[in-house]
C-alpha atoms as a PDB file:
ATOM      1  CA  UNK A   1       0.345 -51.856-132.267  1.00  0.00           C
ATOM      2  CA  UNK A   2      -1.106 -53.512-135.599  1.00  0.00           C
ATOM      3  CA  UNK A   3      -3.137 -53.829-137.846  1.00  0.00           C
ATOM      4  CA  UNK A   4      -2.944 -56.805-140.139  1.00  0.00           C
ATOM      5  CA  UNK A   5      -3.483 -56.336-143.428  1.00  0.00           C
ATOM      6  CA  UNK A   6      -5.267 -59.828-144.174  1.00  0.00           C
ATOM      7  CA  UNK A   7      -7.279 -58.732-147.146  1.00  0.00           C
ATOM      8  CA  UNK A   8      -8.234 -56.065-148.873  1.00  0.00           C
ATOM      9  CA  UNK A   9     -10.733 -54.959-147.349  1.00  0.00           C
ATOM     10  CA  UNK A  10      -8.653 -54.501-144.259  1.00  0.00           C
ATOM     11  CA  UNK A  11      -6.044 -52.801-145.643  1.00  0.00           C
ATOM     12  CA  UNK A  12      -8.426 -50.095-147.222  1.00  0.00           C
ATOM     13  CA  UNK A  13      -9.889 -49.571-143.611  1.00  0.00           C
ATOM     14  CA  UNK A  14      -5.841 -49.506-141.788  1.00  0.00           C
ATOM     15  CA  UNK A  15      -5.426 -46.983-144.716  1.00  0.00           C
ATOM     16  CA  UNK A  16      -8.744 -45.112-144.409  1.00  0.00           C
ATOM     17  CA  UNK A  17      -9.473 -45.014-140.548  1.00  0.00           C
ATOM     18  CA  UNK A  18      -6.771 -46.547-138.766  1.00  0.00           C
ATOM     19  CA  UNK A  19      -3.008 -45.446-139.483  1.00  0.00           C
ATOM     20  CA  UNK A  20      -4.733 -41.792-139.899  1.00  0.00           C
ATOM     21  CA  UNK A  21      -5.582 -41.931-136.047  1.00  0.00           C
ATOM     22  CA  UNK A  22      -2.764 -43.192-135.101  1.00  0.00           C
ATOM     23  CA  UNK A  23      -1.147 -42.140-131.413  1.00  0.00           C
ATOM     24  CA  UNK A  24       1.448 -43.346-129.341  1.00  0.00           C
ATOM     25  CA  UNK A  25       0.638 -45.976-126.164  1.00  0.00           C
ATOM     26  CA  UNK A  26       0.321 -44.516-123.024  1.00  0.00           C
ATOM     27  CA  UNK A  27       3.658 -43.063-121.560  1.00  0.00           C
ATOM     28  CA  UNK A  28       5.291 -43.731-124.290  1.00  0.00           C
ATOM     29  CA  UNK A  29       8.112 -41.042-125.235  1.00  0.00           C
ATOM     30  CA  UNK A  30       7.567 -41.104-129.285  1.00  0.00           C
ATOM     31  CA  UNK A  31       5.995 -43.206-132.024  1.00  0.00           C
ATOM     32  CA  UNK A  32       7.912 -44.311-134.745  1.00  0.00           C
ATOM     33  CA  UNK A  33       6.444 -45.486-137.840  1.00  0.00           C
ATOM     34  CA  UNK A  34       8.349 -47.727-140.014  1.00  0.00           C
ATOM     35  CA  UNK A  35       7.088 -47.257-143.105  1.00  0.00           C
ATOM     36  CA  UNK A  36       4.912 -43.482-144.306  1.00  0.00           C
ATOM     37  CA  UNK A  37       1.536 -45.472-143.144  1.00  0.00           C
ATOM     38  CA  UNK A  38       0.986 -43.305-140.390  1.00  0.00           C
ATOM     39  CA  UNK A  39      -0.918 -40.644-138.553  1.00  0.00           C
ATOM     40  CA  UNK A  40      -1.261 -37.355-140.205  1.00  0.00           C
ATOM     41  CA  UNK A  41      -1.009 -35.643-137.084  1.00  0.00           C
ATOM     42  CA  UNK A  42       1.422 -36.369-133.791  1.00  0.00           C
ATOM     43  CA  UNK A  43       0.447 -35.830-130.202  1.00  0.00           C
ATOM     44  CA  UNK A  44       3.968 -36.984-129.694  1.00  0.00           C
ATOM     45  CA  UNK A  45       7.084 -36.822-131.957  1.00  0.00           C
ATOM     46  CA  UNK A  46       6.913 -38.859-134.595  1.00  0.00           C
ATOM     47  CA  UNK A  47       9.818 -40.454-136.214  1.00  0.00           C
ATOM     48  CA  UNK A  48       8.960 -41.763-139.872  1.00  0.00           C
ATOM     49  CA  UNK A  49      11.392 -44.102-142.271  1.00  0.00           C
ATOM     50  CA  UNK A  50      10.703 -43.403-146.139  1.00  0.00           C
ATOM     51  CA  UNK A  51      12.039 -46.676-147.944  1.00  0.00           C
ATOM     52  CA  UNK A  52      11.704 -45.230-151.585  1.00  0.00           C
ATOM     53  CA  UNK A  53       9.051 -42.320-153.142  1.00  0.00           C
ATOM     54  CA  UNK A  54       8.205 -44.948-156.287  1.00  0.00           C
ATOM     55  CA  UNK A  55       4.223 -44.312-155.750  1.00  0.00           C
ATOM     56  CA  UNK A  56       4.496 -40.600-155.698  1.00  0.00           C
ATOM     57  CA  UNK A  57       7.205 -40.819-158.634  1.00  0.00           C
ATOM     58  CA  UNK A  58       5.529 -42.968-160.817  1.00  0.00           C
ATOM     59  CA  UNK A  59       1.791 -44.207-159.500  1.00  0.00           C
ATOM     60  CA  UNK A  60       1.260 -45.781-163.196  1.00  0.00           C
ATOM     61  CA  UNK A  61       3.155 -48.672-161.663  1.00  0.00           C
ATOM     62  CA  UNK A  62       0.374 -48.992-158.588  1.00  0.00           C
ATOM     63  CA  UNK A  63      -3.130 -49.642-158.331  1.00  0.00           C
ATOM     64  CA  UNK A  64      -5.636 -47.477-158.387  1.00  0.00           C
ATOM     65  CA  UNK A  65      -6.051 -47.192-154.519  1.00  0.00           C
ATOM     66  CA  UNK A  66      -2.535 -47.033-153.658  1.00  0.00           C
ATOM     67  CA  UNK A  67      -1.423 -44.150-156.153  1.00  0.00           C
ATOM     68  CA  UNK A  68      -4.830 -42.196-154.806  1.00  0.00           C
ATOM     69  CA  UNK A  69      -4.248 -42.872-150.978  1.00  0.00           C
ATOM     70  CA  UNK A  70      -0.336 -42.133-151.195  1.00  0.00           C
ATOM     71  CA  UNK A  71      -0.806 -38.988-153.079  1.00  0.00           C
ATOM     72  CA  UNK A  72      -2.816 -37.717-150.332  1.00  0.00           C
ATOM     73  CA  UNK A  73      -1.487 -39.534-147.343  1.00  0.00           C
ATOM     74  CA  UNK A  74       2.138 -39.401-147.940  1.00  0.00           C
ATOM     75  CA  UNK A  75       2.486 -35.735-147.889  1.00  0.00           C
ATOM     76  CA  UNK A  76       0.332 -35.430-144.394  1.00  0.00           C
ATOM     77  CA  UNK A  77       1.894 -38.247-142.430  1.00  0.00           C
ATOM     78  CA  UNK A  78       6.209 -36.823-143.321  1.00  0.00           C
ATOM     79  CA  UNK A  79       5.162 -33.571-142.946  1.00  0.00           C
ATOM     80  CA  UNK A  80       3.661 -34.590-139.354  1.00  0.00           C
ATOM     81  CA  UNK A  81       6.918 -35.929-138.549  1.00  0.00           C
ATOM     82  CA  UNK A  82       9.861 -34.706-136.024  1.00  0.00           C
ATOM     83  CA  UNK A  83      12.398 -36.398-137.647  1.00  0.00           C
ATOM     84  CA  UNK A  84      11.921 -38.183-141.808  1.00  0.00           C
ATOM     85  CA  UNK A  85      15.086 -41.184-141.841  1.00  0.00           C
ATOM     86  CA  UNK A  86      15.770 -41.883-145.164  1.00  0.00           C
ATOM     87  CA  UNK A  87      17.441 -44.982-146.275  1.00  0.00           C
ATOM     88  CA  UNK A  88      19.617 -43.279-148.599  1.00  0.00           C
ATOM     89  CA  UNK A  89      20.991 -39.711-149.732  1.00  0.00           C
ATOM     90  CA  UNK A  90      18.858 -40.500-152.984  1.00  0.00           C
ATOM     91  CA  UNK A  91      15.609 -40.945-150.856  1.00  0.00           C
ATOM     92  CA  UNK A  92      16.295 -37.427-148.913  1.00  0.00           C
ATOM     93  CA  UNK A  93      16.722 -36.127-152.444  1.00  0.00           C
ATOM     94  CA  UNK A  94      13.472 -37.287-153.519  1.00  0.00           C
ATOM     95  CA  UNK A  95      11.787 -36.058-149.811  1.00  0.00           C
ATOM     96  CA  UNK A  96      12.854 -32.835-150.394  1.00  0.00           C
ATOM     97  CA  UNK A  97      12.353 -32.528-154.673  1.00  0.00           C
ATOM     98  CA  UNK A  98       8.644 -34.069-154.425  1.00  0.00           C
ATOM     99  CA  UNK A  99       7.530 -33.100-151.184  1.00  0.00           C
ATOM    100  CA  UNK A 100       9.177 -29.957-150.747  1.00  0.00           C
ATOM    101  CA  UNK A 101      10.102 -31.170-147.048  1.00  0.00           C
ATOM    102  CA  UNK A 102      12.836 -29.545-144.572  1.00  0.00           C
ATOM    103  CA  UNK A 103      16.260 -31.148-145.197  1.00  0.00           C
ATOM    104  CA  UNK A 104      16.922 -30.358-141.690  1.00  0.00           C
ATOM    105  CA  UNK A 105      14.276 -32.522-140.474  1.00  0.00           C
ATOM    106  CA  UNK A 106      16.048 -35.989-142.615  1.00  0.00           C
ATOM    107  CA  UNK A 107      18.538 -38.207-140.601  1.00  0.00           C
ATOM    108  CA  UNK A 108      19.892 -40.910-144.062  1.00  0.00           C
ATOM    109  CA  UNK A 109      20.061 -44.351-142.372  1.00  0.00           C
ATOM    110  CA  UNK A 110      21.219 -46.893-144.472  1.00  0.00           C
ATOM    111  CA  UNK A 111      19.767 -50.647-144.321  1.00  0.00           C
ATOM    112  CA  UNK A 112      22.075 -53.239-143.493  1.00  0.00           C
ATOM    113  CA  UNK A 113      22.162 -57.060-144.672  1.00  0.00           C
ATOM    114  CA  UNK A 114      21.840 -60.142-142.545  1.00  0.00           C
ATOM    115  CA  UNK A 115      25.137 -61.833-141.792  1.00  0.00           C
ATOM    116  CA  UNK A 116      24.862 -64.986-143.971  1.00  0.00           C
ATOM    117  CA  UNK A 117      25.477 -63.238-146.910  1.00  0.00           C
ATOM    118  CA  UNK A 118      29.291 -63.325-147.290  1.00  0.00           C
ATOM    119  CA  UNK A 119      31.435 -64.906-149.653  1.00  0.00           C
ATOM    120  CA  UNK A 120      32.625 -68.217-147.728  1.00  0.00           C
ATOM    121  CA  UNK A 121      29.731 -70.962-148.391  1.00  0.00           C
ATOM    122  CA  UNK A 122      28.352 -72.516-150.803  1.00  0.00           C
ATOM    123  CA  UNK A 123      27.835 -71.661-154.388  1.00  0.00           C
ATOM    124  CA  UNK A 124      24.767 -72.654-156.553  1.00  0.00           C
ATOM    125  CA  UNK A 125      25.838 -74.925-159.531  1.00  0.00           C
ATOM    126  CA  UNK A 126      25.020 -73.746-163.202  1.00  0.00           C
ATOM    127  CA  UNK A 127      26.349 -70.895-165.435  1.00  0.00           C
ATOM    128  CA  UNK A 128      23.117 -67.809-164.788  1.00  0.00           C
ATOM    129  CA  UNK A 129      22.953 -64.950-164.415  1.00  0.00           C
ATOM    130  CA  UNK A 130      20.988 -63.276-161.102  1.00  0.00           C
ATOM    131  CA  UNK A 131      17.980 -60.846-160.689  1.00  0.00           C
ATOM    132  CA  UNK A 132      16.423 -60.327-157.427  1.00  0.00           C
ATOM    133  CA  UNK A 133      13.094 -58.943-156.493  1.00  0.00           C
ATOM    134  CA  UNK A 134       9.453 -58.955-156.980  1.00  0.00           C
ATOM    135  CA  UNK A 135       7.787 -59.305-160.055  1.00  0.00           C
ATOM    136  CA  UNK A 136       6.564 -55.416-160.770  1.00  0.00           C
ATOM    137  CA  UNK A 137       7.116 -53.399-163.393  1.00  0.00           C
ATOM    138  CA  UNK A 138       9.915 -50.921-161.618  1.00  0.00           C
ATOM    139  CA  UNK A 139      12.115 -54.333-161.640  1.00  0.00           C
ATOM    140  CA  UNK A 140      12.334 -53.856-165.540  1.00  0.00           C
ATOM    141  CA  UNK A 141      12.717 -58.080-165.574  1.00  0.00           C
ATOM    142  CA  UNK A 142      11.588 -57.515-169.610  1.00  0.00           C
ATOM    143  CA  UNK A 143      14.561 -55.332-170.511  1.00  0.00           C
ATOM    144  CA  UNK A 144      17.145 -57.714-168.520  1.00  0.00           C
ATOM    145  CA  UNK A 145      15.979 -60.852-169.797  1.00  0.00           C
ATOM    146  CA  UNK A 146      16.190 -59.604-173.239  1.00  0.00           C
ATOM    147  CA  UNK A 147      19.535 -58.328-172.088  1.00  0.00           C
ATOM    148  CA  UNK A 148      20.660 -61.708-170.600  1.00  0.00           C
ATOM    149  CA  UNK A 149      22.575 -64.563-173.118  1.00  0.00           C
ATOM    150  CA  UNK A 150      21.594 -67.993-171.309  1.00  0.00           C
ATOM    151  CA  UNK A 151      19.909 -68.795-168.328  1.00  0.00           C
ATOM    152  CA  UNK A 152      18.089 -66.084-166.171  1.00  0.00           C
ATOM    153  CA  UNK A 153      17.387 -67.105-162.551  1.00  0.00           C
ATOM    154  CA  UNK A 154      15.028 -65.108-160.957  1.00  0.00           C
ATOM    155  CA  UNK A 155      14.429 -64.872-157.190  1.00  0.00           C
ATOM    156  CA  UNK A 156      11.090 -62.796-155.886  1.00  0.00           C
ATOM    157  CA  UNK A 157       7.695 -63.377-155.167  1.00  0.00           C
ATOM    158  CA  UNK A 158       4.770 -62.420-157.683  1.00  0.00           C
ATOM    159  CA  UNK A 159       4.048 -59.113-157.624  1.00  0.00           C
ATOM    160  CA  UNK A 160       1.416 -56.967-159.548  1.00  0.00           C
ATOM    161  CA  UNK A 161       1.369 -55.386-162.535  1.00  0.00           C
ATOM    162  CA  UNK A 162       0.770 -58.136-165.027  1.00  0.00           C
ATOM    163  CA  UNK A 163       4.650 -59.075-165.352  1.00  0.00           C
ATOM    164  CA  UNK A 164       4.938 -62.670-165.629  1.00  0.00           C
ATOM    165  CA  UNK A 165       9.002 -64.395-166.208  1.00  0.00           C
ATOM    166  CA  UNK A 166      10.060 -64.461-170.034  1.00  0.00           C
ATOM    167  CA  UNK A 167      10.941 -67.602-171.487  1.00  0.00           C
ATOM    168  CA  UNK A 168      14.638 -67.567-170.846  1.00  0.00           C
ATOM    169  CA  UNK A 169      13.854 -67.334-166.884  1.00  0.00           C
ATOM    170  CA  UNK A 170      14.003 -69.867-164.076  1.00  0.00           C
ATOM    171  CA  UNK A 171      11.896 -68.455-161.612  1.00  0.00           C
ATOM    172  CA  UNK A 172      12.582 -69.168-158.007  1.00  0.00           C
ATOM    173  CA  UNK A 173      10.236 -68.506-155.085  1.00  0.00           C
ATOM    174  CA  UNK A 174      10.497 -69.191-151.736  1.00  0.00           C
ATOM    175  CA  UNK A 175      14.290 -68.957-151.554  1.00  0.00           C
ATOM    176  CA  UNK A 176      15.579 -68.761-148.068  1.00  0.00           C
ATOM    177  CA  UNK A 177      18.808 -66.509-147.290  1.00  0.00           C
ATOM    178  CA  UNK A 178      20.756 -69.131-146.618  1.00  0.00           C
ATOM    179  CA  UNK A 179      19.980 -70.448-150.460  1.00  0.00           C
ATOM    180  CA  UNK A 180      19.916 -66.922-151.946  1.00  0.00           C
ATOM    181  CA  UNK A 181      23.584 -66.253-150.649  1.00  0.00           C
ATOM    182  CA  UNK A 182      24.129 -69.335-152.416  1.00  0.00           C
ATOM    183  CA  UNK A 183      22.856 -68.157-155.542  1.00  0.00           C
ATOM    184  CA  UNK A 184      24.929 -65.304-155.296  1.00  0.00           C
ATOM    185  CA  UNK A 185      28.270 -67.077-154.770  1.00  0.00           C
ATOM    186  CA  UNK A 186      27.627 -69.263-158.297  1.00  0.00           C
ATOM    187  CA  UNK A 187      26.312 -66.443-160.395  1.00  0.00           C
ATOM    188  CA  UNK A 188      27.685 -64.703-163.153  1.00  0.00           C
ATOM    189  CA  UNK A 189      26.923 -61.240-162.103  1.00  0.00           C
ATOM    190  CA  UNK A 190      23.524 -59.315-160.280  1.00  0.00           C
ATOM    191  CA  UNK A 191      21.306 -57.717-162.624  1.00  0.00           C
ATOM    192  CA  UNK A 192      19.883 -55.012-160.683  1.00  0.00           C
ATOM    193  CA  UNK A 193      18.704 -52.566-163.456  1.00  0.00           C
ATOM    194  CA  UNK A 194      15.939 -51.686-161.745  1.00  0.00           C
ATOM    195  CA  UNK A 195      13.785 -48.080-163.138  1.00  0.00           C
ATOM    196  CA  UNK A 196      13.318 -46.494-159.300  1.00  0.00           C
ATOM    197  CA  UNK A 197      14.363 -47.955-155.880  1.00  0.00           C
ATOM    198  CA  UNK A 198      15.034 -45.988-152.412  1.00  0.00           C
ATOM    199  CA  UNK A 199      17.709 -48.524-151.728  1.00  0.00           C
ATOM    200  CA  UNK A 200      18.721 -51.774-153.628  1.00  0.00           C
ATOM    201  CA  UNK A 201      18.663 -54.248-150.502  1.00  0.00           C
ATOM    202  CA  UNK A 202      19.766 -57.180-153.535  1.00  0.00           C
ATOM    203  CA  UNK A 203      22.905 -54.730-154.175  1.00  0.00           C
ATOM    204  CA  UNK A 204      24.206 -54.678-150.463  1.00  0.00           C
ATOM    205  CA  UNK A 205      23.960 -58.503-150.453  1.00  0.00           C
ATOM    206  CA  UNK A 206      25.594 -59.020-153.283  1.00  0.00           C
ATOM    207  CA  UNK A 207      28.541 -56.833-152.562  1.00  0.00           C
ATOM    208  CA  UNK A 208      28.718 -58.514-149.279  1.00  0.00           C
ATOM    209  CA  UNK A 209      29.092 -62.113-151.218  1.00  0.00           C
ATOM    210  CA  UNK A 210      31.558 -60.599-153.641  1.00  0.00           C
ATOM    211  CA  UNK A 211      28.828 -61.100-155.986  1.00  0.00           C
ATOM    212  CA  UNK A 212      29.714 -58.705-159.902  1.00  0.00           C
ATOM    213  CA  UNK A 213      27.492 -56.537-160.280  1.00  0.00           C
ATOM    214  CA  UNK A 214      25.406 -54.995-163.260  1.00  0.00           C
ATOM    215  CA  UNK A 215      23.177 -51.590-162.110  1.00  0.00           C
ATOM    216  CA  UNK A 216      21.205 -48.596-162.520  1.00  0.00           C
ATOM    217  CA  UNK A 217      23.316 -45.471-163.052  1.00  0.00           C
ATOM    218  CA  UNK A 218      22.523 -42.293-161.177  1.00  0.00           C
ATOM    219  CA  UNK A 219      20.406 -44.675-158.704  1.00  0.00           C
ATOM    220  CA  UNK A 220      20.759 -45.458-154.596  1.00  0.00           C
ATOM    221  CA  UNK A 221      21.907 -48.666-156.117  1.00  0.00           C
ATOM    222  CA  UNK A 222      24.945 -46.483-157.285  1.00  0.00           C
ATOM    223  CA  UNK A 223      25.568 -45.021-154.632  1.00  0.00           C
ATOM    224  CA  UNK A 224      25.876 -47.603-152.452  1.00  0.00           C
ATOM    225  CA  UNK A 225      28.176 -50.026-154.973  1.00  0.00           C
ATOM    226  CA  UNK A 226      30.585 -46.935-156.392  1.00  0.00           C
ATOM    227  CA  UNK A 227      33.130 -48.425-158.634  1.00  0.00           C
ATOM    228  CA  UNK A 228      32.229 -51.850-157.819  1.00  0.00           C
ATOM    229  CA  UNK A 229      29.526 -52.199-160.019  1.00  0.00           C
ATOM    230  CA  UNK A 230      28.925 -51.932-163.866  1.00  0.00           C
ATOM    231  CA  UNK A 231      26.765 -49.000-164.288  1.00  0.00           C
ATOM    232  CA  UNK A 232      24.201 -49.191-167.334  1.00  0.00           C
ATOM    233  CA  UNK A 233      21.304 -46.946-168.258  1.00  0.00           C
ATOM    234  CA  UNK A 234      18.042 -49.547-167.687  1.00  0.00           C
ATOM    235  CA  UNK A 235      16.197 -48.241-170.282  1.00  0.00           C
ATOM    236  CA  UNK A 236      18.379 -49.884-172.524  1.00  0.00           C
ATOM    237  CA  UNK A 237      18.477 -53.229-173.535  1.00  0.00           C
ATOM    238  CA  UNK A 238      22.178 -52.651-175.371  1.00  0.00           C
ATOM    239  CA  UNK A 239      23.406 -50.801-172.226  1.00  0.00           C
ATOM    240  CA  UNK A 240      22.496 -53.914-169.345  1.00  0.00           C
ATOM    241  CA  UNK A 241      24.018 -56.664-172.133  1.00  0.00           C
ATOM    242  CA  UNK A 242      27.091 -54.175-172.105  1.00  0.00           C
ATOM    243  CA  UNK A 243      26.878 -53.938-168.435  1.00  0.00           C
ATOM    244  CA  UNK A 244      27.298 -57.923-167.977  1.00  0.00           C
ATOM    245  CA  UNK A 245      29.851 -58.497-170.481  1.00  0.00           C
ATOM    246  CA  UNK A 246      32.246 -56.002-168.466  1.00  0.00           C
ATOM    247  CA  UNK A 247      30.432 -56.472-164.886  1.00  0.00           C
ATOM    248  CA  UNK A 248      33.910 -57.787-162.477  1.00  0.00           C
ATOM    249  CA  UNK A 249      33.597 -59.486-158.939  1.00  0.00           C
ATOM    250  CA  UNK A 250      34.691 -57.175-155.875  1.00  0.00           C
ATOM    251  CA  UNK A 251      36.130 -57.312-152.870  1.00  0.00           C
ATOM    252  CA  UNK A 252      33.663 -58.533-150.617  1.00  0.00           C
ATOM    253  CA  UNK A 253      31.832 -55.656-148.295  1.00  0.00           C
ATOM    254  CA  UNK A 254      29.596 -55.369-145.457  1.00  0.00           C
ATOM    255  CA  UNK A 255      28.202 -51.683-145.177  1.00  0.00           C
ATOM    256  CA  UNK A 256      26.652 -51.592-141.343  1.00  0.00           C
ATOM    257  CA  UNK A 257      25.404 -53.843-139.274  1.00  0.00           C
ATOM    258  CA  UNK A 258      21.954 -54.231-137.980  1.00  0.00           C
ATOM    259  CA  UNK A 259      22.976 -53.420-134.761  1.00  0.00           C
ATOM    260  CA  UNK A 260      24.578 -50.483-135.900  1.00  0.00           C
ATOM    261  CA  UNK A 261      21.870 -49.207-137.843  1.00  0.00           C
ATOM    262  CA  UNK A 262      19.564 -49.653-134.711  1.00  0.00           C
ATOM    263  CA  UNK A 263      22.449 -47.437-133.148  1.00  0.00           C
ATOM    264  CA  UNK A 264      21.893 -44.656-135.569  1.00  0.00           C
ATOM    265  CA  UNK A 265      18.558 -45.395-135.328  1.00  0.00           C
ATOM    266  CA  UNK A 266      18.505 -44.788-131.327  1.00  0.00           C
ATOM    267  CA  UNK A 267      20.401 -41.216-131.856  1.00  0.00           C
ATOM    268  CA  UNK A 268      17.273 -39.962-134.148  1.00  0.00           C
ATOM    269  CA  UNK A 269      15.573 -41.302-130.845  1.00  0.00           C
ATOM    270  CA  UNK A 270      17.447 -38.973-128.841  1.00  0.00           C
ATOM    271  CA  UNK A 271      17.380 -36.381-130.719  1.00  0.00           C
ATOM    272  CA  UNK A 272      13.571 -36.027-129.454  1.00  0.00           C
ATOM    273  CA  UNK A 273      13.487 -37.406-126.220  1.00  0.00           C
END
């Protein structure tokens, strides 16, 4: 089933009329929605994943329409939900702080990272350091250029929020994964001192390139690197320039694979069925 979002008109009606009425085909056992665009109420169980609460947690950051719809939609379409899978213990924290929701209900699935990111291969040429992600204001790109002594390469597509690469970045769009591993291998270190994220997808590569890493304390991004990252307070333009100047290389680690997080998926399946 879809709905494609081809312009904005389009996506106000999916958000307005569509994902609202939402059911599951014909004979089907469940309906799982992989994102909190959904129905705000099941005829069958309902299975929702929550990548990150950024919109509730900080809607300055969103336009107009999105902060309005997901302040009202959010709420209905989790708490319409069998089963919430969050892709980290922060997430579930932030399901149950903002939206006052069952822990029991959460199953934390974590995402997993394709398999060319490892550290045999290639390495991109050049002394830089890395940031990864879309240009929006939660990336805090500002604070880490400012942060960053020489060349800033920045991989993500243009976002919103009027944040446009400093003068110190080489902006790089249209990377394929094959390229980005690349760019991890050669770098200096990850800057990922991004203000709110349910995950940190850029993290998990890195770690799985032996990439050094420089990010967010008290974040997912934290919790999924441990001691393996330099952790710096991203509100600080002192604390990220202290965070690369100590940030070390790690052993190289996969978390899971996609195959067995559609495993873990499958058991919240079953759960239901």
């Amino acid at each position: 089933m879809s709905f494609p979002a081809t312009s904005r008109l389009r996506t106000l009606v999916a958000d307005a009329l569509w994902y609202p009425r939402l059911r599951a085909p014909r004979g089907a056992d469940l309906l799982h929605c992989p994102t909190f665009r959904g129905p705000f109420r099941a005829s069958t169980p309902l299975v929702v994943t929550v990548h990150d609460l950024a919109v509730l947690r900080h809607p300055e950051w969103f336009n107009r329409w999105s902060a309005t719809y997901s302040r009202f939609a959010v709420p209905r379409v989790v708490r319409a939900a069998s089963r919430v899978i969050a892709v980290s213990e922060f997430t579930k924290g932030e399901l149950v702080s903002l939206l006052d929701l069952d822990p029991s209900v959460i199953r934390v699935v974590p995402n997993a990272v394709e398999d060319v990111f490892t550290p045999e291969g290639p390495r991109a040429e050049g002394d830089y350091v890395l940031a990864v992600g879309t240009l929006e204001p939660r990336k805090n790109l500002a604070r880490i250029a400012q942060a960053v002594e020489g060349e800033l390469r920045v991989v993500g597509a243009r976002g919103w929020g009027g944040v446009t690469p400093p003068a110190n970045v080489t902006w790089c769009e249209g990377v394929s994964d094959e390229e980005l591993a690349a760019l991890y291998r050669g770098a200096r270190c990850l800057v990922y001192a991004s203000l709110y994220e349910g995950f940190g997808i850029p993290v998990a590569e890195a770690l799985a390139c032996g990439c050094p890493i420089v990010t967010s304390i008290g974040s997912p991004m934290a919790e999924l690197a441990g001691d393996d990252a330099a952790l710096v307070d991203p509100r600080e333009v002192a604390s990220i320039r202290e965070g690369i100047a100590r940030a070390t290389a790690p052993v190289a680690r996969r978390g899971a694979s996609w195959a067995e997080v559609a495993e873990q998926t499958r058991a919240v399946y079953e759960e239901l069925a």
